[in-house]
Protein backbone atom coordinates (compact mmCIF):
# COMPACT_ATOMS: atom_id res chain seq x y z
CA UNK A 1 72.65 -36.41 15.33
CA UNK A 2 72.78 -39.92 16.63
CA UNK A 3 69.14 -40.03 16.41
CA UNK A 4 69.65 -39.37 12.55
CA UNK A 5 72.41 -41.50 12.04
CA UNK A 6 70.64 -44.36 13.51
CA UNK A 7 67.33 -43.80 11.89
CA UNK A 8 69.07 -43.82 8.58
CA UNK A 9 71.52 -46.89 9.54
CA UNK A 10 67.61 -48.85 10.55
CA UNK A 11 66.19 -47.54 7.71
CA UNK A 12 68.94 -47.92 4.74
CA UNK A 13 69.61 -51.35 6.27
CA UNK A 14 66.24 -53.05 6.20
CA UNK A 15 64.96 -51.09 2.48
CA UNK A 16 68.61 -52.64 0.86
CA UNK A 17 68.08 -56.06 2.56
CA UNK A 18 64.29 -56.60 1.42
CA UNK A 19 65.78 -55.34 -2.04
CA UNK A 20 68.22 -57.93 -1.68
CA UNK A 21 65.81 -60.54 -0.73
CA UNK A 22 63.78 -60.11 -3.60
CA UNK A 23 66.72 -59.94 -5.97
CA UNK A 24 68.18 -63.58 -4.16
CA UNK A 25 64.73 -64.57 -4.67
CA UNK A 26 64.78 -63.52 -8.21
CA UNK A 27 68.34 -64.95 -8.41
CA UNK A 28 66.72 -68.57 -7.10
CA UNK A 29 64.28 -68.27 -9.80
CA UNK A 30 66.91 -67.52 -12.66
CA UNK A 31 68.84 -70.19 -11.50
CA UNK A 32 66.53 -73.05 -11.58
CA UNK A 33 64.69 -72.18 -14.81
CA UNK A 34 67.48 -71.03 -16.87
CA UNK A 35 69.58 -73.95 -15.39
CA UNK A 36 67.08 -76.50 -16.98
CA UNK A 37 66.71 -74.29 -20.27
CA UNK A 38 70.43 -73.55 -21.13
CA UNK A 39 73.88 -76.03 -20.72
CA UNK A 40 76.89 -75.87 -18.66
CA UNK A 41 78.49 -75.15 -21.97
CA UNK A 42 76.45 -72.03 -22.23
CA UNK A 43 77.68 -70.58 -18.88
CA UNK A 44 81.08 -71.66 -19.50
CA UNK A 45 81.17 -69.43 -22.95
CA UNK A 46 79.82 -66.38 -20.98
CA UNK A 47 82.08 -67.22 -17.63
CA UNK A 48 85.11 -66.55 -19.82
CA UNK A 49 83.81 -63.00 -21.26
CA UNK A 50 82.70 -62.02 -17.88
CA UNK A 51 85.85 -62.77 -15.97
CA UNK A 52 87.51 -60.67 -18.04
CA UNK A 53 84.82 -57.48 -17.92
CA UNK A 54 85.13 -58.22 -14.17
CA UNK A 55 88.91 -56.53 -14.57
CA UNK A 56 87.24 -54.00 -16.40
CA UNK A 57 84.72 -52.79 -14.10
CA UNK A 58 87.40 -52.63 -11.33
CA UNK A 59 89.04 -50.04 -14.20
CA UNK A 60 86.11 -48.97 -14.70
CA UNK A 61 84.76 -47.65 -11.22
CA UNK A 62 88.60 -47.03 -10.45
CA UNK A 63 87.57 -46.65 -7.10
CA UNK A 64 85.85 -43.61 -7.59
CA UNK A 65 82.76 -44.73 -6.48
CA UNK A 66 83.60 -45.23 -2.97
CA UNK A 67 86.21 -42.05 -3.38
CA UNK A 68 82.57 -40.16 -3.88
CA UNK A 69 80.38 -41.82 -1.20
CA UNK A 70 83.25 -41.40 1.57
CA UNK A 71 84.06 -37.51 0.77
CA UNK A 72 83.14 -35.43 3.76
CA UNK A 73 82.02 -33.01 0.80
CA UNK A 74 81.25 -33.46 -2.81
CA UNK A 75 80.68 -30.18 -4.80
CA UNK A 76 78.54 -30.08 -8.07
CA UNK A 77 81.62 -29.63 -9.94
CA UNK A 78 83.54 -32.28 -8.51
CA UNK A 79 80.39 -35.12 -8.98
CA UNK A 80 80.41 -33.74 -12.60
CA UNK A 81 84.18 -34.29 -13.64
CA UNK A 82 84.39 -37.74 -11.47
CA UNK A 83 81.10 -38.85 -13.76
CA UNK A 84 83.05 -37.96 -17.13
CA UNK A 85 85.97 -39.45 -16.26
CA UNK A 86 83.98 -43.10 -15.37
CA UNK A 87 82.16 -42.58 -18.30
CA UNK A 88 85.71 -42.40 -20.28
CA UNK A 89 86.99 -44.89 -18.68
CA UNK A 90 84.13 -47.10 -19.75
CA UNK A 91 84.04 -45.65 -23.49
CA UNK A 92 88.08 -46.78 -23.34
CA UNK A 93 87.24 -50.18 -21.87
CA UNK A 94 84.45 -51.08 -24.29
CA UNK A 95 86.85 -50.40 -27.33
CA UNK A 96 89.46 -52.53 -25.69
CA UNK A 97 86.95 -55.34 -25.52
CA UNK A 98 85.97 -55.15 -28.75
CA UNK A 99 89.34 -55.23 -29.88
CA UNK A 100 90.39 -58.18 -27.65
CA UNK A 101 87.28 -60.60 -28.65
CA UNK A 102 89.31 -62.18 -31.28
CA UNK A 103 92.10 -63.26 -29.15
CA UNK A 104 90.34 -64.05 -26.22
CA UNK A 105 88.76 -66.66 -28.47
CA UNK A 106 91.42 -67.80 -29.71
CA UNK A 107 92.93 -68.33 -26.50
CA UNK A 108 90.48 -70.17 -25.17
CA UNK A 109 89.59 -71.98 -28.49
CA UNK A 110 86.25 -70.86 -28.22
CA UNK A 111 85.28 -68.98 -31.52
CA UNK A 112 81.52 -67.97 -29.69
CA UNK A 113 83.82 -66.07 -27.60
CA UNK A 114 84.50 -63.31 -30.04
CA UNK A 115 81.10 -62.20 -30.87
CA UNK A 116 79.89 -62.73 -26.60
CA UNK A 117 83.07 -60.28 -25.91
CA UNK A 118 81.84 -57.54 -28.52
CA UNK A 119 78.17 -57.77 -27.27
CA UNK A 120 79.16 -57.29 -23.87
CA UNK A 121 81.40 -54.64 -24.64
CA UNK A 122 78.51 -52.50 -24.35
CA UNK A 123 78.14 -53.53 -20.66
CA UNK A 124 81.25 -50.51 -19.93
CA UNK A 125 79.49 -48.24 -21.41
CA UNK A 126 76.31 -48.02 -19.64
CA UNK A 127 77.94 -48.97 -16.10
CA UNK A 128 80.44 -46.11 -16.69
CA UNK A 129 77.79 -43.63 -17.26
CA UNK A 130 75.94 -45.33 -13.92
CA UNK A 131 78.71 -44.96 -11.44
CA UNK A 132 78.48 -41.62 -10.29
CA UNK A 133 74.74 -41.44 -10.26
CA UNK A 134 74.43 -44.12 -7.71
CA UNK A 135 77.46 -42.87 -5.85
CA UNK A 136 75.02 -39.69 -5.54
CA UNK A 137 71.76 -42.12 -4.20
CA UNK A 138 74.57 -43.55 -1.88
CA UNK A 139 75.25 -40.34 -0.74
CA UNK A 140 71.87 -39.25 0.14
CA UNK A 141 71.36 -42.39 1.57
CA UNK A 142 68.09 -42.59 -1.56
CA UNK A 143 68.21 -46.37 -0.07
CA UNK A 144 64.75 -46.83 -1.44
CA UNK A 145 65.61 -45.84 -4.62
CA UNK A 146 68.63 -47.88 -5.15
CA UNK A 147 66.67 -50.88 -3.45
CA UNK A 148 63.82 -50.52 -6.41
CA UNK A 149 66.28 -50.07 -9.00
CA UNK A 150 68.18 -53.25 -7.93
CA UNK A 151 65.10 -55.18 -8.02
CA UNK A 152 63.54 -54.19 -11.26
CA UNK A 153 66.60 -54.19 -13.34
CA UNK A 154 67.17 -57.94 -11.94
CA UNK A 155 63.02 -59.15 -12.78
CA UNK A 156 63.04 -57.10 -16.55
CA UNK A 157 66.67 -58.63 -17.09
CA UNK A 158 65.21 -62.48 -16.12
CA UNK A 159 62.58 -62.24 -18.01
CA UNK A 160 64.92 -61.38 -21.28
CA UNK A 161 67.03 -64.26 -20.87
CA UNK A 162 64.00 -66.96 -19.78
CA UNK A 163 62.19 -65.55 -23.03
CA UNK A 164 65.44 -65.73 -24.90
CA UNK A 165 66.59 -69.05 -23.86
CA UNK A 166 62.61 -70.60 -24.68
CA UNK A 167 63.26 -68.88 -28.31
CA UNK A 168 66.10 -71.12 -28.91
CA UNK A 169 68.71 -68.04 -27.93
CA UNK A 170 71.42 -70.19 -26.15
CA UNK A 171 74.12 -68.78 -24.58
CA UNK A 172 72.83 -64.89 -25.81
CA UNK A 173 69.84 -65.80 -23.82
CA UNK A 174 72.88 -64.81 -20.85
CA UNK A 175 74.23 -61.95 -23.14
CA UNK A 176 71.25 -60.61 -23.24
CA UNK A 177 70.37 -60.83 -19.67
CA UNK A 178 73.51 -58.72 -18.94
CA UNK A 179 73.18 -55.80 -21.14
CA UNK A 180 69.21 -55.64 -19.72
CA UNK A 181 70.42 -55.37 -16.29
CA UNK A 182 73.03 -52.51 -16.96
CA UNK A 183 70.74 -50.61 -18.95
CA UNK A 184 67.58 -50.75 -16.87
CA UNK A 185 69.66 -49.61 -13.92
CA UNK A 186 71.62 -46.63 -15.88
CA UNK A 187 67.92 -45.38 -16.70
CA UNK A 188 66.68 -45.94 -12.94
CA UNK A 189 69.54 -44.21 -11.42
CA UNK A 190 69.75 -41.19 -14.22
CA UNK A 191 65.77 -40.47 -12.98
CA UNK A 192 66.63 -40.83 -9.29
CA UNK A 193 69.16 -38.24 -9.46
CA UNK A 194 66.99 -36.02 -11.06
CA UNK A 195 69.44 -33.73 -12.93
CA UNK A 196 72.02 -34.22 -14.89
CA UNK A 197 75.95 -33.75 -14.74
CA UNK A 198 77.37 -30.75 -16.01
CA UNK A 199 80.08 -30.64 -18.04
CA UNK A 200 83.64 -31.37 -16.99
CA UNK A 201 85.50 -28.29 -15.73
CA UNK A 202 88.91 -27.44 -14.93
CA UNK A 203 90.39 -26.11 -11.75
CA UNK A 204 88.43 -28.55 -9.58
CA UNK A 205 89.97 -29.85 -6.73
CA UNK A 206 90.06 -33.77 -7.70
CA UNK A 207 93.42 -35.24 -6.38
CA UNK A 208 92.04 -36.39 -3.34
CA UNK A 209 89.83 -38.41 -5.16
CA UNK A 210 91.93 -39.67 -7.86
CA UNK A 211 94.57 -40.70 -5.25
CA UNK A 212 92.30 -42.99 -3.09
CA UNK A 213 91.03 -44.23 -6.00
CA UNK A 214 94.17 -45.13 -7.47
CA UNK A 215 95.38 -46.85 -4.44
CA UNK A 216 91.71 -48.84 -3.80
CA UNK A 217 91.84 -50.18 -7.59
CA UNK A 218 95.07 -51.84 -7.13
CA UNK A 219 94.16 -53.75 -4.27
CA UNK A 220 91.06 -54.27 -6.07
CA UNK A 221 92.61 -55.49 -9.18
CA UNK A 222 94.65 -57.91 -6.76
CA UNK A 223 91.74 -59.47 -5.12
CA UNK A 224 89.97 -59.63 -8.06
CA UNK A 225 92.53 -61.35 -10.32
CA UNK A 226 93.47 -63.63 -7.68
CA UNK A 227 89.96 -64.23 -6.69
CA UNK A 228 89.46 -65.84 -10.12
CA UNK A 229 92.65 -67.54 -10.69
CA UNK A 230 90.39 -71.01 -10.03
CA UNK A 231 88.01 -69.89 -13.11
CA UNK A 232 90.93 -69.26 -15.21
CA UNK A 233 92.52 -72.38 -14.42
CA UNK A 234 89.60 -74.08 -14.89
CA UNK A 235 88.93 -72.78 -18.57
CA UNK A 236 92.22 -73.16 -19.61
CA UNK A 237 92.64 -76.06 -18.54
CA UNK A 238 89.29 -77.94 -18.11
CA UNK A 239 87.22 -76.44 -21.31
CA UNK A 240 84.20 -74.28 -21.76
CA UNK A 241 81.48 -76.85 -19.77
CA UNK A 242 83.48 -77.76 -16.67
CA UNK A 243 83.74 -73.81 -16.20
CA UNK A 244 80.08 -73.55 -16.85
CA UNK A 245 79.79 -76.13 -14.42
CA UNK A 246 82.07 -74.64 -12.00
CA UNK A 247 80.52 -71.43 -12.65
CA UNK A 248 76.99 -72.47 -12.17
CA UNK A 249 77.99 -73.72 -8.22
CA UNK A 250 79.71 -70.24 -7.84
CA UNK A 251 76.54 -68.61 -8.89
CA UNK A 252 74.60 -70.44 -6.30
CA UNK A 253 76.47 -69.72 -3.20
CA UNK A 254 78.86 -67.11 -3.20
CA UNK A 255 76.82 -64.58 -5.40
CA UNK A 256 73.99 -64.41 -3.14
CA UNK A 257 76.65 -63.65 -0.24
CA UNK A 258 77.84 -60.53 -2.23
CA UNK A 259 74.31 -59.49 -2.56
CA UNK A 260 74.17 -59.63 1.22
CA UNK A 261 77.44 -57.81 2.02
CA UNK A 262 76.87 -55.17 -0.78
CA UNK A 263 73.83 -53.44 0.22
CA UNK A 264 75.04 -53.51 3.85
CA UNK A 265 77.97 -51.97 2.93
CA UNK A 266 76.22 -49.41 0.90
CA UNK A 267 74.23 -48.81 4.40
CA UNK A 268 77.44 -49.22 6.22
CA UNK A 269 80.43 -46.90 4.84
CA UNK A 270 78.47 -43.67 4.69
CA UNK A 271 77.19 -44.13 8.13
CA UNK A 272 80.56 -45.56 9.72
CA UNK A 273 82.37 -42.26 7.76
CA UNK A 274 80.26 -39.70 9.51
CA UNK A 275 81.08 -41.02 13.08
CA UNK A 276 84.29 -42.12 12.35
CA UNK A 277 86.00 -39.53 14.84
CA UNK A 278 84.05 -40.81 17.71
CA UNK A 279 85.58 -44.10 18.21
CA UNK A 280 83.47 -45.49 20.47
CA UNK A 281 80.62 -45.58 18.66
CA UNK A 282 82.25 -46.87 15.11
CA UNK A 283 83.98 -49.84 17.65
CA UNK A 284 80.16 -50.27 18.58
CA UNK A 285 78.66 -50.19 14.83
CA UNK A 286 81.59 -51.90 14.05
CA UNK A 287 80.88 -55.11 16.19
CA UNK A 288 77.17 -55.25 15.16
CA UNK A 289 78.03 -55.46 11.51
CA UNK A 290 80.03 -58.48 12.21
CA UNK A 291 77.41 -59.62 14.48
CA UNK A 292 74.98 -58.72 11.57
CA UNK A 293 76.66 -60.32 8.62
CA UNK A 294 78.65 -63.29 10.75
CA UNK A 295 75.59 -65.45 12.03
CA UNK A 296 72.64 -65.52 9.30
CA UNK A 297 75.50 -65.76 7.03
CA UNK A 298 77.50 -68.65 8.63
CA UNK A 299 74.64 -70.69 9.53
CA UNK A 300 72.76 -69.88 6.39
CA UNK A 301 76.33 -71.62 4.62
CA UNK A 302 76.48 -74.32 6.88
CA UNK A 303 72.73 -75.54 5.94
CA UNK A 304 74.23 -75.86 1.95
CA UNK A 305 77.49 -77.93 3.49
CA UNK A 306 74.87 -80.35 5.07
CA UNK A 307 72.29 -80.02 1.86
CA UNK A 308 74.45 -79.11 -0.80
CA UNK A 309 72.86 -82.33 -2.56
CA UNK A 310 68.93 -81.99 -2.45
CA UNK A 311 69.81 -78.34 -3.20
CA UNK A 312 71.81 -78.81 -5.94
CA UNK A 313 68.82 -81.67 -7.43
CA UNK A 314 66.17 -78.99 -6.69
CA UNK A 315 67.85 -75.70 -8.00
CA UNK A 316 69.56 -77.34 -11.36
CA UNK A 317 68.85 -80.37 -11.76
CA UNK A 318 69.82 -84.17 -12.61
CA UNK A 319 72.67 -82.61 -15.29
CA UNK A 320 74.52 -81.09 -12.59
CA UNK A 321 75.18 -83.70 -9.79
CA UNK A 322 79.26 -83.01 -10.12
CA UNK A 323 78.57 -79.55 -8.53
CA UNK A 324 77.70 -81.15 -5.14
CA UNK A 325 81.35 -80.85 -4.03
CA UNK A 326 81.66 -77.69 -5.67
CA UNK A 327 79.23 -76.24 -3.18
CA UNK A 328 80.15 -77.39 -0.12
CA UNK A 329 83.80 -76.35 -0.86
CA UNK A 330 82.03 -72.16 -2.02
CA UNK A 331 79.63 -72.72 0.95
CA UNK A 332 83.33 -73.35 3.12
CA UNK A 333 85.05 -70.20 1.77
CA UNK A 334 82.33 -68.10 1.76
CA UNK A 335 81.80 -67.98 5.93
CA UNK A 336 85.60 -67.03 6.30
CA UNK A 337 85.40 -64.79 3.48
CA UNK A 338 82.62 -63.04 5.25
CA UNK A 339 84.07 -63.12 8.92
CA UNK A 340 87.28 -61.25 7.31
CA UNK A 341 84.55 -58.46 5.71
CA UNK A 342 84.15 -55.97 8.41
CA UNK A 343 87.36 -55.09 8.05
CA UNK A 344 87.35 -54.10 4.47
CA UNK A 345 84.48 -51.17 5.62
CA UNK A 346 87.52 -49.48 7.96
CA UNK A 347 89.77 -49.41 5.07
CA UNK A 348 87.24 -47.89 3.13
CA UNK A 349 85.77 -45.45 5.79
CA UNK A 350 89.57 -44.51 7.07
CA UNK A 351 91.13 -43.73 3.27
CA UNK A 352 93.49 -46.46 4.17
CA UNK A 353 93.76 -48.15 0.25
CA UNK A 354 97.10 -48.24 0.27
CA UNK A 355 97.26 -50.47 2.83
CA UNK A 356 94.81 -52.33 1.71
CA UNK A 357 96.69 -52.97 -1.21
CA UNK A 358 99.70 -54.42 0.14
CA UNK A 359 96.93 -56.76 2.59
CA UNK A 360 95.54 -57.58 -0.88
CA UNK A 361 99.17 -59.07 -2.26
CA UNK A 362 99.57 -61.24 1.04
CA UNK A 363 95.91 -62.69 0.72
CA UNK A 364 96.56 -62.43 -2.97
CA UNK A 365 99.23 -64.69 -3.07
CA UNK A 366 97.95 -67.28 -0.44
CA UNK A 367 95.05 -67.53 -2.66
CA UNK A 368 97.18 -68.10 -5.91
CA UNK A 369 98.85 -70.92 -4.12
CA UNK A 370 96.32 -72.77 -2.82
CA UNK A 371 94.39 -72.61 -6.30
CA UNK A 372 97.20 -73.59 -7.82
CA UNK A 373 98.40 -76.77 -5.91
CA UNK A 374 94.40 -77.58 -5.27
CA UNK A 375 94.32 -78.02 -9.58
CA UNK A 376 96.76 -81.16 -9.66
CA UNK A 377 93.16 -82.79 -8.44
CA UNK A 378 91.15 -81.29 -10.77
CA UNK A 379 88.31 -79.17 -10.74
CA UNK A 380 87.26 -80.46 -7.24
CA UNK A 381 90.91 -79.53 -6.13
CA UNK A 382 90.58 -75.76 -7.49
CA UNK A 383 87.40 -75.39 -5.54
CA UNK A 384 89.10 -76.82 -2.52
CA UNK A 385 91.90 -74.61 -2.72
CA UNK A 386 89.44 -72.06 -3.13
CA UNK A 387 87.80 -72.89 -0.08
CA UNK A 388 91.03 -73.15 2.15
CA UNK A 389 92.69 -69.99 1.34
CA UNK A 390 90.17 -67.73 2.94
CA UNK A 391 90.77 -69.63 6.32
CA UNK A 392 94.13 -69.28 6.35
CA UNK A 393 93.95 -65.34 5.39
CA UNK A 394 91.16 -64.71 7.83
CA UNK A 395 93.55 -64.69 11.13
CA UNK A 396 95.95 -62.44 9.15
CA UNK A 397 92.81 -59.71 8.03
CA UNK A 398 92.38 -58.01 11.53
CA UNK A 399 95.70 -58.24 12.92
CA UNK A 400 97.05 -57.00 9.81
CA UNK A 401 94.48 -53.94 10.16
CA UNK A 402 95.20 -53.55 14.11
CA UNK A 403 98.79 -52.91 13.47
CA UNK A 404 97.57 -49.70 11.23
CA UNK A 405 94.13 -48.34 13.04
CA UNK A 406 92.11 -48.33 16.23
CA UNK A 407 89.63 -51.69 16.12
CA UNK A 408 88.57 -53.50 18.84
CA UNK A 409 90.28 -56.13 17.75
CA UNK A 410 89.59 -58.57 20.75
CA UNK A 411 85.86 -58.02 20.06
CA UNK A 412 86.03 -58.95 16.67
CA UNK A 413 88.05 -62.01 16.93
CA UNK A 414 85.69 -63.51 19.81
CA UNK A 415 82.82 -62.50 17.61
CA UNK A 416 83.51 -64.43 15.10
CA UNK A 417 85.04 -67.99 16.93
CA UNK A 418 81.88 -67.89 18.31
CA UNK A 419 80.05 -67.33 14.78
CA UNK A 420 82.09 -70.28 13.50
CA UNK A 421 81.48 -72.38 16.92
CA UNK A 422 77.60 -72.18 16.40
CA UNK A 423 77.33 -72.50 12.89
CA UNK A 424 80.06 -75.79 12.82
CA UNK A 425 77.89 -77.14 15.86
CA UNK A 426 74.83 -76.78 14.27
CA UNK A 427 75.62 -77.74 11.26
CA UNK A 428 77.21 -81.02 12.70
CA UNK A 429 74.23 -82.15 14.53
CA UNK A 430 72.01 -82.33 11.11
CA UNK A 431 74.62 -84.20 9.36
CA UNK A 432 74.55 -87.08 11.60
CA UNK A 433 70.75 -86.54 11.77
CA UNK A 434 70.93 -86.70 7.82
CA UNK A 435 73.54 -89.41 7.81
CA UNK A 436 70.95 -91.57 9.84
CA UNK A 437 67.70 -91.15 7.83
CA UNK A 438 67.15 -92.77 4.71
CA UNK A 439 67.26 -90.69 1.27
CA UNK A 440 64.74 -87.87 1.51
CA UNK A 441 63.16 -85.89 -1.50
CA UNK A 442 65.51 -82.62 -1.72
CA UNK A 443 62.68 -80.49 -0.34
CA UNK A 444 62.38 -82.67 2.66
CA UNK A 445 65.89 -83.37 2.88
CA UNK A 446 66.47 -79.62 2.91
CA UNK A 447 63.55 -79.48 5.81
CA UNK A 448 64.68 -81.61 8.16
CA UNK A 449 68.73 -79.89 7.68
CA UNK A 450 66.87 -76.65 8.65
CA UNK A 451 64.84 -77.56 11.09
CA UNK A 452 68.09 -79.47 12.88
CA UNK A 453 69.64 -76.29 13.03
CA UNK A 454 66.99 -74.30 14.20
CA UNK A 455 66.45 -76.77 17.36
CA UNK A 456 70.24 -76.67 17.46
CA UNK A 457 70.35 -73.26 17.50
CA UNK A 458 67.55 -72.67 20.19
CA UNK A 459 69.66 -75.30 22.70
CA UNK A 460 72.92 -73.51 22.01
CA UNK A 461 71.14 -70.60 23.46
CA UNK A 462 71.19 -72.08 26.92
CA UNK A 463 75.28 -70.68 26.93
CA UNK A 464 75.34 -67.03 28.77
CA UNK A 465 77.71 -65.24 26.38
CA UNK A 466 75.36 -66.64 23.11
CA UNK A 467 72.43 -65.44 24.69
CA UNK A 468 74.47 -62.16 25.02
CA UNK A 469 75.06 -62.12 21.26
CA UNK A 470 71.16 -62.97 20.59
CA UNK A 471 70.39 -59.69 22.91
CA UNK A 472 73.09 -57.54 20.29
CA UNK A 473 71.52 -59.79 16.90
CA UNK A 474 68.11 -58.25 18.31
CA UNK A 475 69.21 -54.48 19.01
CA UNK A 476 69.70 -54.48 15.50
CA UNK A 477 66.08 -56.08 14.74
CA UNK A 478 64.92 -53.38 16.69
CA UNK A 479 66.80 -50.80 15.06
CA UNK A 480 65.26 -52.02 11.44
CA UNK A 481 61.81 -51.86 13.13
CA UNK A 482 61.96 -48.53 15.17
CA UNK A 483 63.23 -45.10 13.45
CA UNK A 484 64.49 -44.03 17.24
CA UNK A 485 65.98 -46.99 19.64
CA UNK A 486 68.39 -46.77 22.15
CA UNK A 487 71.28 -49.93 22.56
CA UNK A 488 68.86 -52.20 24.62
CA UNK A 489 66.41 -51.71 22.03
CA UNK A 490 64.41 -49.09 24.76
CA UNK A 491 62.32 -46.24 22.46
CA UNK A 492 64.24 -42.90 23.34
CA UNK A 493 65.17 -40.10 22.23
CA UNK A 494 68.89 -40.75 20.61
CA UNK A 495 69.90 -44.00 19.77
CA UNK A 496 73.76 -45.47 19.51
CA UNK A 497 74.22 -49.13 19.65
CA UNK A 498 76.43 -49.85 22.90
CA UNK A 499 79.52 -52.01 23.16
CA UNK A 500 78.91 -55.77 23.77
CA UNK A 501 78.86 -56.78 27.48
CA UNK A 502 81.80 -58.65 28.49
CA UNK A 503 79.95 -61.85 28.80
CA UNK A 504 79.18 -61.26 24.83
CA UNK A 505 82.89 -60.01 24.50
CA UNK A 506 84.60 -62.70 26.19
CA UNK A 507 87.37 -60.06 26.22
């Protein structure tokens, strides 16, 4: 059994992460090409549709998704009547789109608004009728699948929107772009499965599911509406291109972090659910997710605080020089953002929405605040107040979930002041290399930031308890290389990562 579990962790992990590099790669492409074709006006009219089909998908999944995927069993019958009731909920939300396009315009005093709302309406429709097909890929851990899916649907959707914007398409160059994506993967998913649903029946046993699901979309909703207070604010108050703008800086960092953490997850919560009784080991897989996500993440982040300018110059272009700041401020919230995510996998794994939900209100409202004050400097001062709430929440996330469930909590913390001690150190040492060289071209600018670290990196190695943390990091290389590997990375016969040493613990 722990062979299995392992082989499928190694496995599903490294097929969703090369997915999700070619899909970041794809997103790199997208973004400088599409950058140069279309305006920050452009992205700011779709920015304001999408925000609010953003609250619709969180409707629209209604946490039954994860509901599925978590479900010690899942019976024919119950996968059927949990894929009729997402579609219906998307069917619903597309006709409350529709109906909505003319106000939303008008609030925004945007009339292309009305007829970018109807188009996308669409959007519900096909990711309703998605949701529990992938749930059932999840679920059979059909990584392979889903990573192929991902990756096509992203290339056939590009290539829609460059062709559209070159035709003159504007801002439905983006439109476009969207609907491609959901439809391509609706297909892809529909084949994967293989059959289809049957139809809804009564007498099911579905309260289970309906009442985690209930409880997950309300913290969901929470994080999600607060989580774009600063693109609201910025709309409403700012106008269509600052959004687009604002948007556009978004896009570059904090989007390909979600890439990252979703596929993991995907990998993660089935896995973590089928050993959750043995706590041991979950405290073990537990730490070398964080290890996992915390460092490439953190130092990946801290290269675009140093670079954020030769990146911005190379991926968009001379038009957008005011998202410089913008960056650095995403590239800030998005390592405590990450550091915090661990814990959201427990909550999912442990059916422990509800409190989740009142965690998301606390977070929620810090978030909400610090938007809020952070807009009397403008659109800088949103992003800033962006960036700062996460670090304030981030102490609050695992204490809040120690009080409720068996972490190791002590583990986690010194995990991740470490994370944030080597990424802030190397980081540091190539901004005062880059502060003491002349201006570079943004590819060599970008170079020489990278290469900093890496030298950085490779001294900070010299300290015991990081060198303990490079021995975990490469456990889980070894796992994505072998199909059967023991902790120390040893072929054998069962395989179950083992706890950090203390050295690596600092407990």
């Amino acid at each position: 059994m722990a062979a299995s579990l392992a082989s499928s962790a190694a496995r599903g992990a490294a097929v969703m992460l090369s997915g999700q590099g070619m899909r970041i790669l794809l997103q790199f492409l997208g973004v400088v090409t599409l950058a140069r074709l279309l305006t920050p006006h452009d992205y700011g009219l779709l920015a304001i549709v999408v925000v609010l089909v953003g609250v619709g998908e969180i409707f629209r999944d209604f946490g039954l998704s994860s509901a599925a995927v978590r479900s010690p069993t899942l019976s024919r019958a119950q996968s059927s009547n949990l894929f009729w009731i997402n579609t219906s909920i998307g069917v619903l939300l597309a006709a409350l789109l529709f109906v909505a396009a003319a106000p939303l315009a008008a609030a925004f005093g945007q009339e292309e608004v009305r007829d970018i709302a109807r188009a996308m309406a669409v959007v519900f429709l096909l990711n309703g009728a998605t949701t529990q097909l992938r749930a059932l890929l999840v679920r059979g851990l059909r990584f392979r699948w889903l990573a192929g899916t991902d990756v096509l649907a992203a290339a056939l959707a590009l290539g829609v929107a460059l062709l559209g914007a070159l035709a003159g398409w504007e801002y439905w160059a983006l439109v476009a772009q969207q609907v491609t994506q959901a439809l391509v993967v609706l297909v892809a998913v529909a084949i994967g499965v293989g059959r289809p649903p049957g139809l809804p029946r009564r007498g099911v046993p579905m309260r289970s599911f309906l009442r985690f699901g209930g409880n997950l979309v309300l913290s969901q909703m929470v994080t999600y509406a607060t989580g774009n207070v600063d693109t609201a604010v910025v709309g409403l108050i700012h106008g269509a291109s600052p959004l687009g703008l604002y948007n556009r800086a978004y896009q570059v960092v904090v989007t390909p972090l979600s890439q990252i953490q979703s596929p993991i997850t995907q990998v993660a919560v089935p896995i973590l659910s089928k050993i959750q009784d043995d706590q041991q080991r979950f405290s073990a897989y537990l730490v070398r997710g964080q290890f996992a996500l915390g460092y490439p993440i953190s130092i990946g982040l801290g290269i675009v605080v140093v670079a954020a300018e030769p990146i911005t110059a190379l991926m968009l272009g001379d038009r957008w020089d005011a998202a410089v700041p913008l960056l650095r401020f995403f590239a800030l919230a998005g390592i405590a953002r990450n550091l915090a995510f661990v814990g959201y996998w427990v909550y999912v794994v442990r059916g422990l929405s509800n409190s989740l939900f009142r965690y998301s209100l606390v977070t929620g409202a810090i978030r909400v605040a610090c938007v809020v004050v952070g807009a009397h400097w403008g659109v800088v001062g949103v992003a800033a107040g962006f960036a700062l709430a996460p670090w304030l929440a981030w102490p609050i996330s695992l204490a809040w979930l120690s009080r409720i469930t068996d972490i190791p909590t002590r583990l986690l913390y010194g995990g991740a002041l470490r994370i944030i001690a080597v990424a802030g150190t190397a980081a540091g040492a190539a901004a005062v290399v880059q502060a003491s060289l002349p201006p570079l071209p943004p590819l060599a600018a970008i170079a020489v930031t990278v290469g900093v670290v890496l030298f950085t990196l490779v001294v900070l190695c010299l300290v015991p308890a990081l060198r303990a943390d490079v021995r975990a990091l490469w456990e889980m290389v070894a796992l994505l290389r072998a199909r059967r590997v023991t902790g120390d990375g040893k072929p054998a016969a069962t395989s179950t990562p083992s706890m950090p040493s203390a050295g690596a613990a600092r407990r």
